[in-house]
Protein backbone atom coordinates (compact mmCIF):
# COMPACT_ATOMS: atom_id res chain seq x y z
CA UNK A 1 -10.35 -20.21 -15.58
CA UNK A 2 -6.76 -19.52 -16.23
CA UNK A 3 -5.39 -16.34 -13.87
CA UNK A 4 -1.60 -15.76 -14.16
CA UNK A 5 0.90 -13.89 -11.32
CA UNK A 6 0.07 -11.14 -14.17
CA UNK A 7 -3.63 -11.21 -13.63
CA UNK A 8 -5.71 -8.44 -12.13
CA UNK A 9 -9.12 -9.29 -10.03
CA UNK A 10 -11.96 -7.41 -9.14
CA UNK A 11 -14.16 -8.32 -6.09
CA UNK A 12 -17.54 -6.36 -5.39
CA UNK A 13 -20.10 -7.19 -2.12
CA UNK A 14 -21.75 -5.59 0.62
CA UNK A 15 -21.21 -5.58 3.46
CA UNK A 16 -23.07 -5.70 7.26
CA UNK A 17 -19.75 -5.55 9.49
CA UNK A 18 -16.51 -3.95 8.38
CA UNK A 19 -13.62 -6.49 8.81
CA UNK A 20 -10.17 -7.48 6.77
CA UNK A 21 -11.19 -10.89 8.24
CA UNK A 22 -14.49 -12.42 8.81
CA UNK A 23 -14.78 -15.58 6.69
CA UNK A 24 -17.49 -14.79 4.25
CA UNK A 25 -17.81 -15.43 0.58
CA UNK A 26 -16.06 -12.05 -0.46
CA UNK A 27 -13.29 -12.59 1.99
CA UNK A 28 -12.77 -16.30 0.84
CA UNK A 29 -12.52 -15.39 -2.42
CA UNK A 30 -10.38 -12.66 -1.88
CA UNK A 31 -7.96 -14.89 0.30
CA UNK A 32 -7.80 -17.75 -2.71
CA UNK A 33 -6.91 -15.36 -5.05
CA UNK A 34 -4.16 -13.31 -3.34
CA UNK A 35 -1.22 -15.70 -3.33
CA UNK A 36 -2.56 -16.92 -7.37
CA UNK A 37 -2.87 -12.90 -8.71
CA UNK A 38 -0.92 -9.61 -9.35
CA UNK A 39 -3.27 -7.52 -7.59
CA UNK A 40 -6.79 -7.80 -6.06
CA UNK A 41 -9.32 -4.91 -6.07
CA UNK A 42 -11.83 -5.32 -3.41
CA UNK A 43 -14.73 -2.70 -3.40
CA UNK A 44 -17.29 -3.21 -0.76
CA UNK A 45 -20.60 -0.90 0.05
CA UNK A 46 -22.49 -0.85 3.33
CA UNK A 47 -26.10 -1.82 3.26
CA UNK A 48 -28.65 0.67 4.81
CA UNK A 49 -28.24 -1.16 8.44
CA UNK A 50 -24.19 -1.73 8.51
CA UNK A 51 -22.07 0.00 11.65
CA UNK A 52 -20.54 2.08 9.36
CA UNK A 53 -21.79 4.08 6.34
CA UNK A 54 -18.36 4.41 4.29
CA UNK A 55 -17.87 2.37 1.06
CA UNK A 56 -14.31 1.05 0.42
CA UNK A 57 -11.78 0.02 -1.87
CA UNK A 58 -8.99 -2.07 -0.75
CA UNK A 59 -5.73 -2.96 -2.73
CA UNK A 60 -3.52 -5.75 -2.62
CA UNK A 61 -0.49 -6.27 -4.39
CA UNK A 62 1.81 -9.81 -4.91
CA UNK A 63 -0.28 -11.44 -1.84
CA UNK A 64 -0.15 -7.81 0.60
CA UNK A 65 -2.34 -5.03 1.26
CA UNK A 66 -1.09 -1.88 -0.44
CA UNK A 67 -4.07 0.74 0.63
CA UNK A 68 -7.53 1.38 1.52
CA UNK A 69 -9.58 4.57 0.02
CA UNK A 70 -12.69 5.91 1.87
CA UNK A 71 -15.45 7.57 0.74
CA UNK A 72 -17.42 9.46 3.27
CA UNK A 73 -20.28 8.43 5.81
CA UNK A 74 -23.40 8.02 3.79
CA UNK A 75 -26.80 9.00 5.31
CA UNK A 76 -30.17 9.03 4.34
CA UNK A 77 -33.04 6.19 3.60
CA UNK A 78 -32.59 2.78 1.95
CA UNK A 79 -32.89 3.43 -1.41
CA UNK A 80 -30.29 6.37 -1.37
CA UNK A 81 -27.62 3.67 -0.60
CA UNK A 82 -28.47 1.65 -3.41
CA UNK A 83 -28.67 4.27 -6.08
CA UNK A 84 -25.06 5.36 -4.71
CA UNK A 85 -23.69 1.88 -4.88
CA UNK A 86 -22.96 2.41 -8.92
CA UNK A 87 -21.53 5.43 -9.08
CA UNK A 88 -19.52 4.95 -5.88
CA UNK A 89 -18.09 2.09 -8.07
CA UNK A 90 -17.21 3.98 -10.60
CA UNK A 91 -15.75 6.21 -9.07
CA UNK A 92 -13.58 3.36 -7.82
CA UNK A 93 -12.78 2.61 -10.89
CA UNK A 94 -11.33 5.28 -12.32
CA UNK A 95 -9.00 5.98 -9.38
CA UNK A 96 -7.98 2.20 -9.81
CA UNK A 97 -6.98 2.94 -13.76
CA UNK A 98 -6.53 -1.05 -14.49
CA UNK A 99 -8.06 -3.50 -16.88
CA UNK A 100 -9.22 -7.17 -15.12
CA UNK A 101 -9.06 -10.28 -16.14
CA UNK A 102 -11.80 -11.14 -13.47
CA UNK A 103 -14.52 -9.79 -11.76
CA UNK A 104 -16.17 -11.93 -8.85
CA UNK A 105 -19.47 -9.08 -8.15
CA UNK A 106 -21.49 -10.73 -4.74
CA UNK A 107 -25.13 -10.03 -5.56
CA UNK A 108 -27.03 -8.90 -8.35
CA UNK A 109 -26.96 -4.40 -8.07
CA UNK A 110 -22.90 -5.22 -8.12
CA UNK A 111 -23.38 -6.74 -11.15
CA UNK A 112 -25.04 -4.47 -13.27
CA UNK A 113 -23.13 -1.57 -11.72
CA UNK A 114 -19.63 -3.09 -14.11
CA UNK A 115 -21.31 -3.82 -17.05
CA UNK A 116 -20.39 -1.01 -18.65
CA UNK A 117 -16.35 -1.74 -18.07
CA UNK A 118 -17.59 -5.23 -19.08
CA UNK A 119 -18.77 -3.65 -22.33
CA UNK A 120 -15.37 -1.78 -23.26
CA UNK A 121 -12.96 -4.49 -22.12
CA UNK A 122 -12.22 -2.71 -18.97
CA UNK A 123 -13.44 -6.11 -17.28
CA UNK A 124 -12.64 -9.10 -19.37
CA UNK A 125 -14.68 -11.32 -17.55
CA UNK A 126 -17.51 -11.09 -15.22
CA UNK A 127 -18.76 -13.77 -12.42
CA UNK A 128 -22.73 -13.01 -11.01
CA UNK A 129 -21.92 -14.54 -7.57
CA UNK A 130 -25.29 -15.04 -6.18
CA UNK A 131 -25.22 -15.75 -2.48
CA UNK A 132 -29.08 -15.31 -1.74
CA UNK A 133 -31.91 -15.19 -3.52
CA UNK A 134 -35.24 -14.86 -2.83
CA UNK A 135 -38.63 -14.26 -4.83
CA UNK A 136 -39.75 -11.83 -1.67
CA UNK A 137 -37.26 -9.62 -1.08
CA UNK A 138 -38.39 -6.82 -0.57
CA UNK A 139 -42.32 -6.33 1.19
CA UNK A 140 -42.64 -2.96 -1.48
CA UNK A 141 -44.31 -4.54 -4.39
CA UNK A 142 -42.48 -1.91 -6.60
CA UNK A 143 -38.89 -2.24 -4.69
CA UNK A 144 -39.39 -6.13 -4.87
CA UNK A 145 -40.10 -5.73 -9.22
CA UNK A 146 -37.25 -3.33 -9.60
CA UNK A 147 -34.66 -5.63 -7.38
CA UNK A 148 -35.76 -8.78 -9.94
CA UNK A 149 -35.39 -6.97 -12.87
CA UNK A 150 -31.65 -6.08 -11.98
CA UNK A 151 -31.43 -9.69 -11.05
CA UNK A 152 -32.58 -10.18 -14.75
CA UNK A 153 -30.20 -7.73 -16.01
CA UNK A 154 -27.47 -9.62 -14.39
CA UNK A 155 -28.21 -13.38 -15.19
CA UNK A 156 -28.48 -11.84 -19.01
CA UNK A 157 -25.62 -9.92 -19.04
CA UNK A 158 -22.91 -11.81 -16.75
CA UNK A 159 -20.68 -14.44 -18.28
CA UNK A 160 -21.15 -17.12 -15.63
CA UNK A 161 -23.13 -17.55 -12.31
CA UNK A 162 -22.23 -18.79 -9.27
CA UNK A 163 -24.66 -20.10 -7.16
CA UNK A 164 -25.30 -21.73 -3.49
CA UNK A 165 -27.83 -23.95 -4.46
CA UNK A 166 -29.79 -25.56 -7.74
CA UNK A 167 -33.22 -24.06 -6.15
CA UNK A 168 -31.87 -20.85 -6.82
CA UNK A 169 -32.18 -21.58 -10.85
CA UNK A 170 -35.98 -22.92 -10.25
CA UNK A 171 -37.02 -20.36 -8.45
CA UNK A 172 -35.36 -17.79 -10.94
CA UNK A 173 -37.54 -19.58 -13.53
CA UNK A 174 -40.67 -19.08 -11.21
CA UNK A 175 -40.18 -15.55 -11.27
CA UNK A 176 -39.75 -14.53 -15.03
CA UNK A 177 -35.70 -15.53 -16.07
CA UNK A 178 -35.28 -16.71 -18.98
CA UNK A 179 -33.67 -19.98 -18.88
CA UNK A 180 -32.68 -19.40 -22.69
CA UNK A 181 -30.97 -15.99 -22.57
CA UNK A 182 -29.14 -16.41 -19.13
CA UNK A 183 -25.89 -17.21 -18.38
CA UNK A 184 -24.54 -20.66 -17.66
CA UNK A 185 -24.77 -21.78 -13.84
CA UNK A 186 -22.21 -23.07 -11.66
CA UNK A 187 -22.82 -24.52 -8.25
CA UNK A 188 -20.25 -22.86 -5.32
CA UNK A 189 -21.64 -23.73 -2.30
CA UNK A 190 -20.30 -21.63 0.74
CA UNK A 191 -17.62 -24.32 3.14
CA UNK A 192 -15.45 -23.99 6.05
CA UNK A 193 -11.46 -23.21 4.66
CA UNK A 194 -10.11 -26.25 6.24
CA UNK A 195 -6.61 -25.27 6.16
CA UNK A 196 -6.94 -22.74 8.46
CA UNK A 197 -9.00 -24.83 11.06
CA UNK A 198 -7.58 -26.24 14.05
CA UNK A 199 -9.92 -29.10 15.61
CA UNK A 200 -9.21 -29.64 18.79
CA UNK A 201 -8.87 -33.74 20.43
CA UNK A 202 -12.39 -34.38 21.86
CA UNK A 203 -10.69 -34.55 25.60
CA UNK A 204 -9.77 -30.94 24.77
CA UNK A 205 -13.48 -29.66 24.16
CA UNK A 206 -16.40 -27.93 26.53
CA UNK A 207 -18.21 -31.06 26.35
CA UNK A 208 -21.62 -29.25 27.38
CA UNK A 209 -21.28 -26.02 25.04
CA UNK A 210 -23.37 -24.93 22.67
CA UNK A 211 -22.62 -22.80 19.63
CA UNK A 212 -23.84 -20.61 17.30
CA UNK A 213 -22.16 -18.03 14.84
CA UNK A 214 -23.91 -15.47 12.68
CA UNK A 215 -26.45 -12.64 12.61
CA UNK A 216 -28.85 -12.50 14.81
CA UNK A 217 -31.66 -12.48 13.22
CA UNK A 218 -35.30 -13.25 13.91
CA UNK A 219 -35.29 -15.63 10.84
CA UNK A 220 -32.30 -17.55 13.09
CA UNK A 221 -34.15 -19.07 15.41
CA UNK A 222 -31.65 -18.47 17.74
CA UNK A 223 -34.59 -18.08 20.55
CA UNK A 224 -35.19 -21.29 20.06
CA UNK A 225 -32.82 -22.82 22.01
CA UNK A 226 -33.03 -19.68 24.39
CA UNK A 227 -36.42 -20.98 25.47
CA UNK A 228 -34.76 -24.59 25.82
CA UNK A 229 -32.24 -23.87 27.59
CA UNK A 230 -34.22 -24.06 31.35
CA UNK A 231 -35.23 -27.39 30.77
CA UNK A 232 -31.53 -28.49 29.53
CA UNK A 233 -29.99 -27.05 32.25
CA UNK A 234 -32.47 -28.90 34.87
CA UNK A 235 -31.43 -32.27 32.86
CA UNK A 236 -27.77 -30.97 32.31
CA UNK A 237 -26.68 -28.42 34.93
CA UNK A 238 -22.99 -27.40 33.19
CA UNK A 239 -24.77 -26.70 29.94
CA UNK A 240 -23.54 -23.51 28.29
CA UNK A 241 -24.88 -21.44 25.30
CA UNK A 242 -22.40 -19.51 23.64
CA UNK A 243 -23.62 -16.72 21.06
CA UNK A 244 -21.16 -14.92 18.66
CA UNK A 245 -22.48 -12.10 16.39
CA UNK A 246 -24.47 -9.28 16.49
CA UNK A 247 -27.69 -8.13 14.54
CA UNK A 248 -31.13 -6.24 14.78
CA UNK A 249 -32.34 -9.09 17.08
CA UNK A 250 -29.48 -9.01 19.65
CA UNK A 251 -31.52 -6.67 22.24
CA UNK A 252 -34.95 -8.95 22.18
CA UNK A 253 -32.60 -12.83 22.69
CA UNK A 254 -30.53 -10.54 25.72
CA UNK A 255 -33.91 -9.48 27.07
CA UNK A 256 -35.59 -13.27 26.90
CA UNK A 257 -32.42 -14.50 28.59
CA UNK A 258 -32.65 -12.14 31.36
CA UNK A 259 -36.41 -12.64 31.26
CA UNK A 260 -35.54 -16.44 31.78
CA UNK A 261 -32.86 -15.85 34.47
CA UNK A 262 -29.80 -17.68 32.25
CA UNK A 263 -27.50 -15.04 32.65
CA UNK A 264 -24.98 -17.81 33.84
CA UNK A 265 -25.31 -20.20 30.60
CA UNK A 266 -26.06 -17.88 27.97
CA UNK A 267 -23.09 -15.78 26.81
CA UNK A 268 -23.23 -13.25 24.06
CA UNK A 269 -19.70 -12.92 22.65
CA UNK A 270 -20.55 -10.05 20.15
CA UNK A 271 -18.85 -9.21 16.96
CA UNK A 272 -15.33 -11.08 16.56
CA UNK A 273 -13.14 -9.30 14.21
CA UNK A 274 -11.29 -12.49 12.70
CA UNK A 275 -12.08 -15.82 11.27
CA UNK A 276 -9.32 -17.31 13.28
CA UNK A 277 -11.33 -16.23 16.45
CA UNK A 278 -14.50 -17.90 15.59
CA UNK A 279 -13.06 -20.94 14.46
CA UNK A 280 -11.28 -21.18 17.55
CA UNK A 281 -14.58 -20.50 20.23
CA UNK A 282 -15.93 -23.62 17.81
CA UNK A 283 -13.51 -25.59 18.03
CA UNK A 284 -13.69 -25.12 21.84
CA UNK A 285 -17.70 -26.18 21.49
CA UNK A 286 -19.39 -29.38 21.61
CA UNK A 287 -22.41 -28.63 18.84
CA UNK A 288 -23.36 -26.16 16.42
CA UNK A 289 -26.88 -24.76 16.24
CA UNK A 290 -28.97 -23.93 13.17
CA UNK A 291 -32.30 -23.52 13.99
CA UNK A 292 -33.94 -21.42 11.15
CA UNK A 293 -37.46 -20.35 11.46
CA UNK A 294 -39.80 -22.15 9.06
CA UNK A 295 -40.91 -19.42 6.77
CA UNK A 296 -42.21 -19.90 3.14
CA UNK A 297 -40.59 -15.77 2.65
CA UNK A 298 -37.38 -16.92 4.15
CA UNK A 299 -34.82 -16.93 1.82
CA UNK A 300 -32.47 -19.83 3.33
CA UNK A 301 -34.69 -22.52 1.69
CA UNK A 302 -32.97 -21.09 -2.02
CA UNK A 303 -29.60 -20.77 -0.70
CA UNK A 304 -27.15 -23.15 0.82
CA UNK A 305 -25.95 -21.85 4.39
CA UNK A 306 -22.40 -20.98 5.44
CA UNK A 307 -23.42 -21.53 8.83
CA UNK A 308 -23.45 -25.53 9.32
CA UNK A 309 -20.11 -26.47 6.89
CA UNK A 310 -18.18 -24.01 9.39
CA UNK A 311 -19.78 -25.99 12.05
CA UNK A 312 -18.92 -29.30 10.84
CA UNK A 313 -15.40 -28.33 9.47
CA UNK A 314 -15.16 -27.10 13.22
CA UNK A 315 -15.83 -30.80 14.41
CA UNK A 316 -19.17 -30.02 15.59
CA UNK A 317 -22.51 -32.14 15.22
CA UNK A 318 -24.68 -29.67 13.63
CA UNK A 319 -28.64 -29.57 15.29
CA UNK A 320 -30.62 -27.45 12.79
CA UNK A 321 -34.52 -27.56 11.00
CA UNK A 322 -35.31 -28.63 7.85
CA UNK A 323 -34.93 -25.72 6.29
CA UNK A 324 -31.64 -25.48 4.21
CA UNK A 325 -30.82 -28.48 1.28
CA UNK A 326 -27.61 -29.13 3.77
CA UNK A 327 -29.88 -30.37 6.55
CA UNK A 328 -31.20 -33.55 5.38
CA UNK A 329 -27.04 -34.14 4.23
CA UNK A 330 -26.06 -33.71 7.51
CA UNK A 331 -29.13 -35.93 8.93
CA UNK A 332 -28.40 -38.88 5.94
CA UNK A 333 -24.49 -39.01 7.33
CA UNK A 334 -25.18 -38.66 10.88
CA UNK A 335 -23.50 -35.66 11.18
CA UNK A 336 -25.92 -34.00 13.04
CA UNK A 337 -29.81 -34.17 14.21
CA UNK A 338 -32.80 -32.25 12.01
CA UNK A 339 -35.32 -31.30 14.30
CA UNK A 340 -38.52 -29.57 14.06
CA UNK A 341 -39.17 -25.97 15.12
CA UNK A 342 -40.14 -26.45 18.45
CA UNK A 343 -38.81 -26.45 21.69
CA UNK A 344 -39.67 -30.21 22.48
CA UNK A 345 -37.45 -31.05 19.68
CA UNK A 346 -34.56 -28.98 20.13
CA UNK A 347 -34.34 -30.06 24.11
CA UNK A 348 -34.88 -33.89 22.67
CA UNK A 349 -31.67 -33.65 20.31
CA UNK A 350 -29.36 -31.52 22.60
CA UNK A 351 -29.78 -33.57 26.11
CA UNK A 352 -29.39 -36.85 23.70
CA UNK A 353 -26.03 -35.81 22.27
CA UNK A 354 -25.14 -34.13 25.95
CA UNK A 355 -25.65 -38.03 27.52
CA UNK A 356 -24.99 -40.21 24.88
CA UNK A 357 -20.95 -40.27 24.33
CA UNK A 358 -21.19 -43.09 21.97
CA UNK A 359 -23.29 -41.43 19.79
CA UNK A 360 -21.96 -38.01 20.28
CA UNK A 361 -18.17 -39.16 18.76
CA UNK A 362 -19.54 -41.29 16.16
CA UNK A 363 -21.43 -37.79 15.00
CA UNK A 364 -18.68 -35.71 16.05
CA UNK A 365 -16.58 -38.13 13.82
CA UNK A 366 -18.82 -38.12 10.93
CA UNK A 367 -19.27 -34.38 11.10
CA UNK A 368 -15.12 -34.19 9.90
CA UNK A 369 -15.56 -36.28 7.63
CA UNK A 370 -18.47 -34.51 5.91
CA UNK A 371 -16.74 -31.23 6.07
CA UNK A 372 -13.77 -32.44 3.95
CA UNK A 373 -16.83 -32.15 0.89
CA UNK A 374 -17.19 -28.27 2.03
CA UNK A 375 -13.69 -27.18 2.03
CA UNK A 376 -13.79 -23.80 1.03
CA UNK A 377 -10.61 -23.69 -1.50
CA UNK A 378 -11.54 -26.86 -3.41
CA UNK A 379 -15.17 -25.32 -3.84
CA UNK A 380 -13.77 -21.70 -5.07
CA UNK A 381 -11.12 -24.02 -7.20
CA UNK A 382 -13.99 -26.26 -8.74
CA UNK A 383 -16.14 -23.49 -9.93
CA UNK A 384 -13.26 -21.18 -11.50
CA UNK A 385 -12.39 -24.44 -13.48
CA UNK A 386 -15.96 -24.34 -15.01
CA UNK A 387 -16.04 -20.68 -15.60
CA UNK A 388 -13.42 -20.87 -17.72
């Protein structure tokens, strides 16, 4: 799509964790556009469970931020915060008082909330930037129909979508989209911005460390390797876990590792503010962990993970389940080791690339090399060149 120095963009998301950094599809889309645009508008609404309640709208003008408007804390149940979304957006809107050439909206309600401004010409064109789906959504039958048929609304009524993955278009057909009267599809898979990662020489690395990055959730499988982790550290006594991010299942993997007396290997590292920050405890790290629960409900078998192309842009072998599409790439290359969900497999892949240096740089190795098909800017590049 052709933007201009002259062009104004509009970005809408949600999000868990206020930051101005963080490295997540909204933020890497904002960051590609700023040096390209005249100004970016970048609207962003908590979900029911984020640290803080306030929706936002941040400007930036010729590449800088110019300001940042509030609204206040919002309280009250889930569905309060999603019937605000719109009309916080509007609201947004009309303080902004500027036409765009492009709006990139991050999940379906987003969507449909700028249709209208789509309809007058306030928005000239509008990008459904789906970054998970899922035919379960929500366990309230009623919540679940109502979330699909915005999802409807928006593959109708968008000019383009961007997705993760092509399972996301099947299973959109499974549950009632019509593959006629949607808009066209455009794969943009989530990468790791390579230009802003530093990889560290392997001599320079915590050969024995163990990564992961995200939110903790169940769903993670993050207590997988928790419950490994005594029987590595018999086999490999300097072995390290390292855990950055925070989540609803932070307080159950702290009380297993206390339960399991690894107070000394595991370390939780919390919420880091910047991208830079993460990037750089990876780059310190000898593998990255994806472990995700096998669940039919779970909705990482539609999408296509952030999670192991920042690993592998990071120079890390990537040990993860066969859950994501990305997996069985990473296993073809040798990039990494899929293993089941079980803690006999996870020990058996982690004390082989712990021993086995050969095999460890040759993956290591191949892991760079596979990332260089994930680079962030390229992707983001790619698909605006097909939604023109």
């Amino acid at each position: 799509m052709e933007l201009s120095k002259d062009s104004n963009v509009l970005i809408l998301s949600h999000f868990y964790k206020r930051t101005q950094s963080g490295g997540g599809p909204p933020q890497e889309i904002r960051d590609f556009f700023l040096p390209k645009v005249k100004s970016i508008y970048y609207i962003e609404h908590p979900v029911p469970y984020a640290t803080d309640h306030r929706s936002s709208m941040t400007v930036y003008e010729n590449g800088a931020f110019k300001r940042q408007l509030f609204t206040p804390s919002l309280v009250g149940p889930q569905i309060v915060f999603y019937m605000l979304d719109p009309l916080i957006t509007l609201y947004f809107l009309i303080r902004a008082r500027v036409g765009f050439d492009l709006c990139v909206a991050l999940d379906n309600l987003n969507t449909v909330s700028v249709l209208p401004f789509k309809k007058v010409g306030i928005i000239k064109k509008l990008v459904f930037y789906t970054i998970d789906y899922n035919p379960k959504r929500f366990e309230n039958k009623t919540l679940n129909s109502i979330y699909h048929f915005i999802d409807r609304l928006a593959c109708y009524h968008s000019d383009k979508i961007w997705i993760l993955s092509e399972k996301m278009i099947t299973a959109r057909k499974k549950n009632g989209v019509n593959p006629k009267k949607t808009a066209p599809s455009i794969d943009l898979p989530m990468g790791a911005n390579l230009e802003r990662i530093k990889i560290l020489p392997l001599s320079k690395i915590k050969r024995k460390q163990i990564v992961y990055a995200g939110y903790l959730l169940e769903k993670q499988g993050v207590q997988l390797i928790i419950e490994s982790m005594p029987k590595i550290i018999s086999l490999v006594s300097d072995a390290k876990f390292v855990i950055i991010g925070q989540g609803e299942f932070e307080k159950p993997l702290k009380a297993l590792v206390r339960k399991l007396k690894l107070e000394r290997h595991v370390e939780f590292k919390g919420f880091i503010k910047t991208h830079e920050g993460v990037e750089k405890i990876l780059c310190q790290s000898a593998i990255g962990i994806a472990p995700y629960v096998t669940d039919s409900d779970s909705y990482t078998q539609y999408t296509d993970p952030g999670k192991p192309k920042l690993y592998l842009g990071c120079g890390l072998p990537v040990v993860i389940t066969d859950v994501p599409q990305v997996a069985r790439v990473i296993s073809s290359k040798k990039a990494g080791v899929v293993i089941d969900y079980s803690v006999k497999s996870a020990i058996k892949a982690l004390i082989t690339l712990f021993s086995n240096d050969r095999l460890y740089k040759e993956y290591r190795k191949n892991a760079i090399e596979l990332s260089k098909k994930y680079n962030t800017n390229s992707l983001i590049a790619n698909a605006l060149d097909k939604t023109n």
